[in-house]
N, C-alpha and C. Protein backbone atom coordinates (compact mmCIF):
# COMPACT_ATOMS: atom_id res chain seq x y z
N UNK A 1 0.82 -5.27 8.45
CA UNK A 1 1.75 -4.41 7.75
C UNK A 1 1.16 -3.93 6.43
N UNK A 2 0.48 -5.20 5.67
CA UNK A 2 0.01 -4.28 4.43
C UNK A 2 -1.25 -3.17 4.54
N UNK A 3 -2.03 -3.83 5.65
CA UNK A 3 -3.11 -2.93 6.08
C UNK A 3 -2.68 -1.66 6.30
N UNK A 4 -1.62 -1.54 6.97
CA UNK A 4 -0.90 -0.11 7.49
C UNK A 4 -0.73 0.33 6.25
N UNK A 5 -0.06 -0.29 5.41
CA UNK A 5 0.79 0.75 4.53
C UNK A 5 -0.86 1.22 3.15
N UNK A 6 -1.51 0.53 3.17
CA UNK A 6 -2.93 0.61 2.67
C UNK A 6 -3.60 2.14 3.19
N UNK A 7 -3.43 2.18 4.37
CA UNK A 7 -4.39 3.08 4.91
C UNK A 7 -3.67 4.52 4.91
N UNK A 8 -2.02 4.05 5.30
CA UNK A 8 -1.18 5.27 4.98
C UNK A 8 -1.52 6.11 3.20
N UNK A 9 -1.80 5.15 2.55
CA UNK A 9 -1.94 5.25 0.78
C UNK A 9 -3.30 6.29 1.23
N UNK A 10 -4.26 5.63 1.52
CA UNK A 10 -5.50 6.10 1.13
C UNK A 10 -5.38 7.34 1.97
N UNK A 11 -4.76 7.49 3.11
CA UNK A 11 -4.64 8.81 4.19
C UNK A 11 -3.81 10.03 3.06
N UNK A 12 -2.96 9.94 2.59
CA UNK A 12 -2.31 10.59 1.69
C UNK A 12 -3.17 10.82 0.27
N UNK A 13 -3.76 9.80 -0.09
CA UNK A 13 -4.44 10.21 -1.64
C UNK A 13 -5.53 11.20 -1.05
N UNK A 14 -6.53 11.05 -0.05
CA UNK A 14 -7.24 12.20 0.23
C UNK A 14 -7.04 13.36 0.81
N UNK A 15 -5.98 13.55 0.91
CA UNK A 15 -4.94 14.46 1.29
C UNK A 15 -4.83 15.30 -0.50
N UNK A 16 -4.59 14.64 -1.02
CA UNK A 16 -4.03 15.29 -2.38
C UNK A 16 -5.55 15.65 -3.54
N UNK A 17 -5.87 14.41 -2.88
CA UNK A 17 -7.22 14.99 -4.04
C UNK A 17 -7.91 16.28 -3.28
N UNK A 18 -7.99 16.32 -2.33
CA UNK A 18 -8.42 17.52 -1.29
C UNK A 18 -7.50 18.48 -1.95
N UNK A 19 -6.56 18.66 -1.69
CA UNK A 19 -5.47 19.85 -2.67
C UNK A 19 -5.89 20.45 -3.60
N UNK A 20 -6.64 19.14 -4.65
CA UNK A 20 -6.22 19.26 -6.03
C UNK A 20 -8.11 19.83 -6.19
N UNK A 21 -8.56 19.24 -5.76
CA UNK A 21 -10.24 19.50 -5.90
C UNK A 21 -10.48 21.41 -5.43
N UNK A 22 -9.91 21.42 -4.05
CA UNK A 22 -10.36 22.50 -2.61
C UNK A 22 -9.68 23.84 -3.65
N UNK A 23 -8.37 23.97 -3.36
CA UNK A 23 -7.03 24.70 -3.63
C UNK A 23 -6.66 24.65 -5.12
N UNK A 24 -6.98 23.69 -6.08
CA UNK A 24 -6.46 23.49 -7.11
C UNK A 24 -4.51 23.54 -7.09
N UNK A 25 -4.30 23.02 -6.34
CA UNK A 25 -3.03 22.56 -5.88
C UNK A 25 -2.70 21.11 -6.21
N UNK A 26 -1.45 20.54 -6.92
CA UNK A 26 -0.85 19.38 -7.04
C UNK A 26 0.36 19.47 -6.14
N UNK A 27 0.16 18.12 -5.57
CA UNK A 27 1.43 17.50 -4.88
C UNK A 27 2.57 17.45 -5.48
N UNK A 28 3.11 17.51 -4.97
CA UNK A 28 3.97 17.18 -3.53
C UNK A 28 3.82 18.37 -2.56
N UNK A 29 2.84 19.39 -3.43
CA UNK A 29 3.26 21.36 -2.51
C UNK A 29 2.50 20.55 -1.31
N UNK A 30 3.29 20.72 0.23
CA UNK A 30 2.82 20.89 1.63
C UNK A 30 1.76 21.74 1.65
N UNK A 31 0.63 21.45 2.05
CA UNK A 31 -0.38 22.70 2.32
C UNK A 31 0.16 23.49 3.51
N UNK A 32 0.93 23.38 4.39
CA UNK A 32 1.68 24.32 5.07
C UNK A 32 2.29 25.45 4.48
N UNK A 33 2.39 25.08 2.95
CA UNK A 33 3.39 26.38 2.64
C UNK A 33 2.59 27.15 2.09
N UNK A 34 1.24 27.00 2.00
CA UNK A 34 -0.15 27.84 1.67
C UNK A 34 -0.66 28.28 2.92
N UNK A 35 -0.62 28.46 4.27
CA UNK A 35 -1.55 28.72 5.50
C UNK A 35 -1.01 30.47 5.05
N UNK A 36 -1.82 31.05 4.77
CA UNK A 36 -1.71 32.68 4.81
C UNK A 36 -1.65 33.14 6.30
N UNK A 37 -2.52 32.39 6.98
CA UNK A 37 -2.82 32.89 8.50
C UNK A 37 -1.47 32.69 9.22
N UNK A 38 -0.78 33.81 9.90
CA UNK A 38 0.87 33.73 10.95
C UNK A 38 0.16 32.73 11.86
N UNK A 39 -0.93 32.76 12.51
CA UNK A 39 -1.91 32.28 13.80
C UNK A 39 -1.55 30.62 13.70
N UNK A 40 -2.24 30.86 12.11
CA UNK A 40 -2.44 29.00 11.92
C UNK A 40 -0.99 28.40 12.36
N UNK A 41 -0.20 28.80 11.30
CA UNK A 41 1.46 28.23 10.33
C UNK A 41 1.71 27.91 11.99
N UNK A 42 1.84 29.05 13.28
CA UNK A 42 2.47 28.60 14.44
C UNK A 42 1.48 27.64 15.35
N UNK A 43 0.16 27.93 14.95
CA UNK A 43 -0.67 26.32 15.97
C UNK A 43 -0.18 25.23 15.08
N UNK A 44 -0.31 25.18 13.42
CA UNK A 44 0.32 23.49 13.34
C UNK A 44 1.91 23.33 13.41
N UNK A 45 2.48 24.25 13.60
CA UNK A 45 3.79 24.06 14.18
C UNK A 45 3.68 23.12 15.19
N UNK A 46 2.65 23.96 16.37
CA UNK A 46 3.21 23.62 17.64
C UNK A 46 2.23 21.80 17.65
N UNK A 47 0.94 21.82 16.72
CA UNK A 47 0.76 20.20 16.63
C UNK A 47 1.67 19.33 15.87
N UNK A 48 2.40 19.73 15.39
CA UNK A 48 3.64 18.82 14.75
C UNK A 48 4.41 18.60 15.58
N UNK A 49 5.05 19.77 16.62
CA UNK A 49 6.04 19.40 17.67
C UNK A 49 4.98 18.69 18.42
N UNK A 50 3.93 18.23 19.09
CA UNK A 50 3.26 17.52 20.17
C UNK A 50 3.19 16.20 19.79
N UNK A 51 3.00 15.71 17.98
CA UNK A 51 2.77 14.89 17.40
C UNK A 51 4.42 14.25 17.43
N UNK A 52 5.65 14.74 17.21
CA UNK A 52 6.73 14.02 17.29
C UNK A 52 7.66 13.97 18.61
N UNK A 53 6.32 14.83 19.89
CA UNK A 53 7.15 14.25 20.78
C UNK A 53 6.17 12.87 21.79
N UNK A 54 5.15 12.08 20.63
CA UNK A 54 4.53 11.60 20.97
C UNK A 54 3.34 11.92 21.91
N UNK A 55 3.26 12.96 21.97
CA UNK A 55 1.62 13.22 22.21
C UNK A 55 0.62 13.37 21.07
N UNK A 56 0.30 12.74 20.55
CA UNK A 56 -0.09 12.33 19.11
C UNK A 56 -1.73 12.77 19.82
N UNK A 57 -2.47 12.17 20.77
CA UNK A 57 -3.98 12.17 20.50
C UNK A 57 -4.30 13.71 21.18
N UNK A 58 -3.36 14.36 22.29
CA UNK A 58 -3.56 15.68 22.78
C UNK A 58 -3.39 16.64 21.32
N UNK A 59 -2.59 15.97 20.36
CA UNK A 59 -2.75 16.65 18.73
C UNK A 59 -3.79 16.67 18.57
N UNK A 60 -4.07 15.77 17.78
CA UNK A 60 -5.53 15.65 17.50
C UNK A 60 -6.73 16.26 18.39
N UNK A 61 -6.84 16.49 19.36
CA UNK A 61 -7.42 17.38 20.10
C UNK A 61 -7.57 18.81 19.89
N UNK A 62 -6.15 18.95 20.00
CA UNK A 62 -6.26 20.50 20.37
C UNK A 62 -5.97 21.00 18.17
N UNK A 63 -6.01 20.13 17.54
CA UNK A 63 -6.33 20.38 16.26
C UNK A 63 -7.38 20.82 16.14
N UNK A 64 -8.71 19.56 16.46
CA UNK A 64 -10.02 19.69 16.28
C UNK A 64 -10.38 21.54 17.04
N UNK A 65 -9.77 21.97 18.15
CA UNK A 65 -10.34 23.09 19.00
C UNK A 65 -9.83 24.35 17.89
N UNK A 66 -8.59 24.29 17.44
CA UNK A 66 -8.08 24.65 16.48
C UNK A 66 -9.04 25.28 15.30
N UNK A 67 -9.30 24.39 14.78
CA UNK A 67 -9.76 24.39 13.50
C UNK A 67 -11.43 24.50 13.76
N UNK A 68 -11.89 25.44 14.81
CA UNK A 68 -13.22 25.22 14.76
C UNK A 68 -13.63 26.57 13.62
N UNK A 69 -12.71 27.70 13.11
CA UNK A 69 -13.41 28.40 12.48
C UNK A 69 -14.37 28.31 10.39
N UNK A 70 -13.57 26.52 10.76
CA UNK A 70 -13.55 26.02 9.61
C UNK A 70 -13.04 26.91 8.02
N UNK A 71 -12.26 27.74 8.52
CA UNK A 71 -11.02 28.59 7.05
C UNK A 71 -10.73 27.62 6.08
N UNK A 72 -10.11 28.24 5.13
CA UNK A 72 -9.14 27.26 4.44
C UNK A 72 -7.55 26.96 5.15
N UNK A 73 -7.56 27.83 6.12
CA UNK A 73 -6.25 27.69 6.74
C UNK A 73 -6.56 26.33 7.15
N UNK A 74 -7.50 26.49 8.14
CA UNK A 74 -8.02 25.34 9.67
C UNK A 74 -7.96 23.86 8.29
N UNK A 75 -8.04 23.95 7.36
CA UNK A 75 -8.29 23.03 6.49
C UNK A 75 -7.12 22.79 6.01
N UNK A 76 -6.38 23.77 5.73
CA UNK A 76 -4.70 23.26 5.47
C UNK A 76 -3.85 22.61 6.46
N UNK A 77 -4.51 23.15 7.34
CA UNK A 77 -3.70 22.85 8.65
C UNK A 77 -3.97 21.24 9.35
N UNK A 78 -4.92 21.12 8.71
CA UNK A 78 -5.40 19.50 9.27
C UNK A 78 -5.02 18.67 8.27
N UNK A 79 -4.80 18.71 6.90
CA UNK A 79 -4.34 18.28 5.50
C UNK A 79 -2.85 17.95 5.85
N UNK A 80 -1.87 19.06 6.44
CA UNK A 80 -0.44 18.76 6.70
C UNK A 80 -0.33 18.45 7.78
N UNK A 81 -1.28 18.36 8.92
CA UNK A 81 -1.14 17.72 9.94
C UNK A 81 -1.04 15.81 10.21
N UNK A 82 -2.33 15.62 9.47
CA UNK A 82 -2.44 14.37 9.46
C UNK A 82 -1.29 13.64 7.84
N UNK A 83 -1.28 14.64 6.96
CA UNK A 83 0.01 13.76 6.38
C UNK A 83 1.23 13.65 7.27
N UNK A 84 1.35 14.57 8.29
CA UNK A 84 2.37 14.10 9.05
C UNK A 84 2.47 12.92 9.65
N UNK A 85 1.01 12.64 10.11
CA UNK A 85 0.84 11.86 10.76
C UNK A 85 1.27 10.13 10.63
N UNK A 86 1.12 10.36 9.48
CA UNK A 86 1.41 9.22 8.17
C UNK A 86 3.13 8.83 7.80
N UNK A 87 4.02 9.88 8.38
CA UNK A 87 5.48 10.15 8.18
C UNK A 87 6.04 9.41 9.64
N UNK A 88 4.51 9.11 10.92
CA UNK A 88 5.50 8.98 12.26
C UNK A 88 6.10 7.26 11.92
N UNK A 89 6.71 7.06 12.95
CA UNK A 89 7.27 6.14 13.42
C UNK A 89 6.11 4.91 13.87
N UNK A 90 6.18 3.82 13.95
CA UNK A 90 4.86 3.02 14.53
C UNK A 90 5.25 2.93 16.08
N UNK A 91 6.35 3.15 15.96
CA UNK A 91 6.68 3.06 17.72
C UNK A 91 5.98 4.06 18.39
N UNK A 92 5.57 5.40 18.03
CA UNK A 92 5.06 6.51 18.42
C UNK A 92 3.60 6.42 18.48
N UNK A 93 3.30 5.47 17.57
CA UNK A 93 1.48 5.07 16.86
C UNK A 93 0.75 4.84 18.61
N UNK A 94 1.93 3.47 18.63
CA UNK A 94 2.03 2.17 19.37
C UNK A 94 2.20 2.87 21.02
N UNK A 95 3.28 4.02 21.36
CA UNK A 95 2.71 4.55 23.05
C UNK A 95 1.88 4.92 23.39
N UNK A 96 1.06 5.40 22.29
CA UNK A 96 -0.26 6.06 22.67
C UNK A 96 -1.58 5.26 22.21
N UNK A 97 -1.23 3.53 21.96
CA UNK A 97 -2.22 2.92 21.82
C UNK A 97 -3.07 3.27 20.44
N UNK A 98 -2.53 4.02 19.60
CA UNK A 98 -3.15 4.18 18.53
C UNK A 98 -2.53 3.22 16.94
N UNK A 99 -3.91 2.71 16.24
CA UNK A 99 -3.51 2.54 15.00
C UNK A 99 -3.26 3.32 13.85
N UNK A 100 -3.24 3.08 12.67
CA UNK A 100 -3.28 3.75 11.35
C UNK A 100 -4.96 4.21 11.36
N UNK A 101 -5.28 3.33 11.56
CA UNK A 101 -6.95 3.02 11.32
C UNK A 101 -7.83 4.12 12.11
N UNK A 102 -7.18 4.19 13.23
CA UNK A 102 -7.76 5.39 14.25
C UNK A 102 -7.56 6.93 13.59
N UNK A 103 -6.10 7.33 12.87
CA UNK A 103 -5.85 8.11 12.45
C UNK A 103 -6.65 8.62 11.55
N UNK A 104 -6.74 7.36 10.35
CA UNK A 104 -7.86 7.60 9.46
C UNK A 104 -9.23 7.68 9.37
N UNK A 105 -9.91 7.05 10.89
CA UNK A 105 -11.27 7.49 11.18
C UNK A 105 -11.27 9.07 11.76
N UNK A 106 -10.53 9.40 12.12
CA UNK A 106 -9.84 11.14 12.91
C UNK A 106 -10.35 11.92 11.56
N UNK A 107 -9.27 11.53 10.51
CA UNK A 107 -9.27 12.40 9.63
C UNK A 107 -10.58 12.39 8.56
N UNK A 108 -11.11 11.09 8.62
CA UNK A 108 -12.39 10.94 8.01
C UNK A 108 -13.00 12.39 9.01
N UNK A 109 -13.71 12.34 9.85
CA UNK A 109 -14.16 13.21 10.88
C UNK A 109 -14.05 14.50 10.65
N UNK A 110 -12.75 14.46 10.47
CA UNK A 110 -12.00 15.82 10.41
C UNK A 110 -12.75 16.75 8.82
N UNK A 111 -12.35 15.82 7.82
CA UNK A 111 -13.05 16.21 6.12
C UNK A 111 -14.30 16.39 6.45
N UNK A 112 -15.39 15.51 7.16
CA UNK A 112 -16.63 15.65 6.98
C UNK A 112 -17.07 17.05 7.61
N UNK A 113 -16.44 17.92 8.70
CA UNK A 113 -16.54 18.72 9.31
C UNK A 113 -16.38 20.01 8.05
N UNK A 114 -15.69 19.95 7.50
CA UNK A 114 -15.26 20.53 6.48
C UNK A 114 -16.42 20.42 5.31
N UNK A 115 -17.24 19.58 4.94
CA UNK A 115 -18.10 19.20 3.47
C UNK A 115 -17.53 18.92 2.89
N UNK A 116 -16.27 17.93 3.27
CA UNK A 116 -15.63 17.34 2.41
C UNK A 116 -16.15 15.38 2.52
N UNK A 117 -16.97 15.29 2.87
CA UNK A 117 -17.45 14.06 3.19
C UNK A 117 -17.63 12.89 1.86
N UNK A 118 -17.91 13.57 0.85
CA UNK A 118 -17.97 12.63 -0.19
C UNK A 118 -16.96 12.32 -0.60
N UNK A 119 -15.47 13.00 -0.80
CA UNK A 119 -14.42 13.20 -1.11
C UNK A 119 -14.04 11.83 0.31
N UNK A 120 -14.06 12.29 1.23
CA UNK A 120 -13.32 11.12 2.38
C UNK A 120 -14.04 9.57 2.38
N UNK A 121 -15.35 9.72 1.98
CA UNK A 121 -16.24 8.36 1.63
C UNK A 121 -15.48 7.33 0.63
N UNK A 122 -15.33 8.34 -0.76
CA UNK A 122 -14.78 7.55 -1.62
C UNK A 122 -13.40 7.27 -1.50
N UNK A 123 -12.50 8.13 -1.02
CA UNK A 123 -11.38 7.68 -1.39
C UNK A 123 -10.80 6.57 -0.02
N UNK A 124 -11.70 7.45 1.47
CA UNK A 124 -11.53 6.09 2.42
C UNK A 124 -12.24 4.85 2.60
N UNK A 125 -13.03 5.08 1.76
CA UNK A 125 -13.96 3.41 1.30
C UNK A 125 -14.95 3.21 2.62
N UNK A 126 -15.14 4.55 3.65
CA UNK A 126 -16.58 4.62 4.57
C UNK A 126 -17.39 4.67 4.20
């Protein structure tokens, strides 16, 4: 339990320092309410609806296919995706066999794709 709520912390602080570094944006603003792109705003729609009807890793999938043009959208869009991710239920974690920990190696992945790798090193302690 504390591990979880640890990793939820660190999943969210690189979330924000990403904001605050990328965007020059402070939290609490959703990077959703920054996606300029109509395209994006309705693909992480539709990975938020896949993510709360527990298809959580076909998310993460079709995120990564998503976000191959590497924008700042594709980058917002993975920022409010995976803080969502951080908002589910553990029961939802738990049908699809996934931890916190998995999430946060995803999203490590996800930053480094981006050149955000030093930023996900330090604040996820990889």
């Amino acid at each position: 339990m504390f591990e979880e709520d640890y990793i939820l912390r660190q999943i969210k602080e690189c979330v924000a320092a990403a904001m605050k570094l990328v965007f020059d944006i402070d939290t609490p603003t959703r990077a959703s309410l920054i996606i300029k792109s109509e395209d994006k705003q309705k693909k992480l729609n539709s990975l938020l609806k896949l993510s709360d009807e527990g298809r959580i890793r076909e998310a993460v999938e079709e995120l990564h296919r998503a976000a191959k043009e590497r924008s700042f959208d594709d980058l917002l869009m993975g920022m409010d995706f995976y803080t969502h991710l951080c908002e589910l239920d553990d029961d939802k974690l738990s049908a699809e066999a996934l931890k916190y920990s998995d999430i946060k190696a995803d999203m490590s992945a996800f930053f480094h794709d981006f050149g955000l790798s030093e930023l996900a090193d330090l604040i996820l302690f990889e």
